[in-house]
Structure formats: structure tokens, C-alpha cells
C-alpha atoms as a PDB file:
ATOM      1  CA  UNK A   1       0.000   0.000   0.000  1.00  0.00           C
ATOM      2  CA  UNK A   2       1.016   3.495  -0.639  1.00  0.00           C
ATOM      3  CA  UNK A   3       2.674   6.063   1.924  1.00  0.00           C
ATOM      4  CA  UNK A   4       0.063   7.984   3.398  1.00  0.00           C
ATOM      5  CA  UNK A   5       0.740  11.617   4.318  1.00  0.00           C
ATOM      6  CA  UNK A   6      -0.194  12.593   8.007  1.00  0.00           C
ATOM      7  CA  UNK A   7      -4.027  13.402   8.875  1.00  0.00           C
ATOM      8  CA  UNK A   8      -4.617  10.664   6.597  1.00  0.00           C
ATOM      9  CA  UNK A   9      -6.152   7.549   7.045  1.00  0.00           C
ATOM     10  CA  UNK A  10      -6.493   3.804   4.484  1.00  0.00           C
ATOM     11  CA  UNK A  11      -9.556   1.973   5.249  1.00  0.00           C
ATOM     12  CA  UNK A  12     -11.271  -1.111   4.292  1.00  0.00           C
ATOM     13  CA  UNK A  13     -14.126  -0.452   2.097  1.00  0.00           C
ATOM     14  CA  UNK A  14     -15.848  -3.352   4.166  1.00  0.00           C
ATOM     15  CA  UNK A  15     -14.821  -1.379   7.690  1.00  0.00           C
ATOM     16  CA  UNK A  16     -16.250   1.457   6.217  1.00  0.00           C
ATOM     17  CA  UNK A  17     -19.529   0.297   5.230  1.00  0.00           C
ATOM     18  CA  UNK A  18     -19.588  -0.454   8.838  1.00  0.00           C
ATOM     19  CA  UNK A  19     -18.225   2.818  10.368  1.00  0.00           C
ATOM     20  CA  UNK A  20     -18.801   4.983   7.804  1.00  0.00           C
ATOM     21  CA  UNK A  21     -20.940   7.575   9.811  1.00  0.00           C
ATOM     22  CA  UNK A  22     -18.643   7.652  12.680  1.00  0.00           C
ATOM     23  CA  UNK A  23     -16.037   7.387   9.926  1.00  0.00           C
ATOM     24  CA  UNK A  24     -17.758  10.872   8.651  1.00  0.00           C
ATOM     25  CA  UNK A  25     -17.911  12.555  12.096  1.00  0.00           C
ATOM     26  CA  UNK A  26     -14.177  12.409  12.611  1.00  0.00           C
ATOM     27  CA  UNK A  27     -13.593  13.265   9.210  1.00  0.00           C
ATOM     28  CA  UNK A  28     -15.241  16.918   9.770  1.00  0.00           C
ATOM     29  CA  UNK A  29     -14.559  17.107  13.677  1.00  0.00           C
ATOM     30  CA  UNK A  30     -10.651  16.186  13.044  1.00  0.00           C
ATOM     31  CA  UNK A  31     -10.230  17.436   9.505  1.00  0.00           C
ATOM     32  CA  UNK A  32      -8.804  14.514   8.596  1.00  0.00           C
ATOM     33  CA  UNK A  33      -8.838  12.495   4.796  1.00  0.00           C
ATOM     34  CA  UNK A  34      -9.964   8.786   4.503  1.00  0.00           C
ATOM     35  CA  UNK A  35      -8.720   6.947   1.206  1.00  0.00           C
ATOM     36  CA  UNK A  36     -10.783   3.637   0.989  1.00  0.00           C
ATOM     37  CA  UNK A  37      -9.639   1.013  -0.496  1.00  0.00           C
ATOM     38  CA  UNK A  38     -10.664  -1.933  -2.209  1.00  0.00           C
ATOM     39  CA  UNK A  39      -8.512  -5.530  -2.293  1.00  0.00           C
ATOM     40  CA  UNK A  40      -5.866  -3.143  -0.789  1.00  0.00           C
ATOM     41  CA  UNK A  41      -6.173  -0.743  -4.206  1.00  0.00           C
ATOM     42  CA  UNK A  42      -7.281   3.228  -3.353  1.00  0.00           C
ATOM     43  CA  UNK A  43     -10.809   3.760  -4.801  1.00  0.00           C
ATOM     44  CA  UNK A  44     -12.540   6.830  -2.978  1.00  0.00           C
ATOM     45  CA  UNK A  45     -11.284   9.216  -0.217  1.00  0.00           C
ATOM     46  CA  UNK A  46     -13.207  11.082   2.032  1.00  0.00           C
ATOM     47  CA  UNK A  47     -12.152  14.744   2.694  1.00  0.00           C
ATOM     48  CA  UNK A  48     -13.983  17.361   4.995  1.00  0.00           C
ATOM     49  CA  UNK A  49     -16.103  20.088   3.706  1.00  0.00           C
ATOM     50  CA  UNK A  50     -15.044  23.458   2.991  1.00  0.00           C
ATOM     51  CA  UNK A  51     -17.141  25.943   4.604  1.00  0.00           C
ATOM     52  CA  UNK A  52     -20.351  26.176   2.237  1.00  0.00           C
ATOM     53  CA  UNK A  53     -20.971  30.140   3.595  1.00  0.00           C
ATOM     54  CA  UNK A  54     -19.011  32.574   1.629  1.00  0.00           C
ATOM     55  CA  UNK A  55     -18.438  35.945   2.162  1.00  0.00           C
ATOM     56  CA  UNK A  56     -19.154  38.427  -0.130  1.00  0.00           C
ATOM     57  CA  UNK A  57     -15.996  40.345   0.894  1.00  0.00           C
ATOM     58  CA  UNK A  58     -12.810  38.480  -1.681  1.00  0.00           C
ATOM     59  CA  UNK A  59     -15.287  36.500  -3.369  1.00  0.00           C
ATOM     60  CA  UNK A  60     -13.392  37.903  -6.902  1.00  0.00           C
ATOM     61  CA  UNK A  61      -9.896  37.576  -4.981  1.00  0.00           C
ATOM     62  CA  UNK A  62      -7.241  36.485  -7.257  1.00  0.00           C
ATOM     63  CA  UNK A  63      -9.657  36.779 -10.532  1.00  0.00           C
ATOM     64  CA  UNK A  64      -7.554  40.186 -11.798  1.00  0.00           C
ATOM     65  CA  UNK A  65      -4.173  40.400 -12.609  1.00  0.00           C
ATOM     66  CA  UNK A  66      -2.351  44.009 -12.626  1.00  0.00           C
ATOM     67  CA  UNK A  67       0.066  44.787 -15.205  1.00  0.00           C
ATOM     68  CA  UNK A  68       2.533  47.461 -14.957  1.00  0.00           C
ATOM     69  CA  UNK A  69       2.693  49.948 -12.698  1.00  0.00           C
ATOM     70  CA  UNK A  70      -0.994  51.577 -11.760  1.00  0.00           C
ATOM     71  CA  UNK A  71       0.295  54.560 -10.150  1.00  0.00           C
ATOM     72  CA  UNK A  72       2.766  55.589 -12.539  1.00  0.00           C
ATOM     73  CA  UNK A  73       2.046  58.384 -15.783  1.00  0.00           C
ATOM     74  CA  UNK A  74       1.584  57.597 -18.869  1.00  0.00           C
ATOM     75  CA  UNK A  75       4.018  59.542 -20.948  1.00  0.00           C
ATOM     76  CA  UNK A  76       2.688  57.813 -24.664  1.00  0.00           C
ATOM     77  CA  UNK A  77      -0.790  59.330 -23.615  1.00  0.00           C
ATOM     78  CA  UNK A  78       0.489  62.965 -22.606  1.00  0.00           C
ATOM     79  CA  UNK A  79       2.433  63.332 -26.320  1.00  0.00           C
ATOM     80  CA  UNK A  80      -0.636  62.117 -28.182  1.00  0.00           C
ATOM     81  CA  UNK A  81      -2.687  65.168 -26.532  1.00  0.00           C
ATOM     82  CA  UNK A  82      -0.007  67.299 -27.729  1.00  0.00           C
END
């Protein structure tokens, strides 16, 4: 079986058709991730939620990208108005 990284858990597709809410429950309570696996082979994993309520402050956050300098004149525009 693969290295897992830390915070995350393999489990038995079997042991979690028997645990799987409690398997849920610690999966939001302890943020942790849950691959299942099948015959030893990763088929699913089980991550928590992200928080469903978003703000409407940042929702556009990293949607605009600034090129150049903003504050600085713009010498091509001056001559043409000359």
C-alpha cells in the first residue's frame, strides 16, 4: 500500500460500510482524509467540507491580474494630446 501523508487515514471499504458515519464525524470534527480502499487498491477518499458560507468580501480575490505599474504616468498618452 502506498505512503500515506499525516491526517490521513487507508480503510477497508468493508470497515467502512460499517463505520462509515462515525467514519464521517471524525472526518469533519478532526479534519482529517480517509482513502478507501478496495482488495488493498485506493478507490474513494473522504475529505472534509469546505465551509459552504461565503463571504461576499474576496469573493473575486485572485480573478484580476495588474500589469505594470498603476500609479505611474503615462508619458505615450500625454504626447498624443499634444
Amino acid at each position: 500500500m502506498a505512503r500515506s501523508r499525516p491526517g490521513t487515514r487507508a480503510m477497508k471499504a468493508s470497515e467502512f460500510k460499517a463505520k462509515c458515519l462515525d467514519t464521517m464525524d471524525q472526518v469533519y470534527e478532526r479534519r482529517l482524509e480517509v482513502v478507501i480502499t478496495k482488495r488493498g487498491r485506493p478507490v474513494a477518499k473522504l475529505v472534509p467540507a469546505e465551509n459552504l458560507v461565503h463571504s461576499p468580501i474576496g469573493f473575486m480575490r485572485g480573478t484580476v491580474i495588474a500589469q505594470g505599474d498603476l500609479v505611474a504616468p503615462d508619458f505615450e498618452a500625454w504626447a498624443a494630446g499634444e
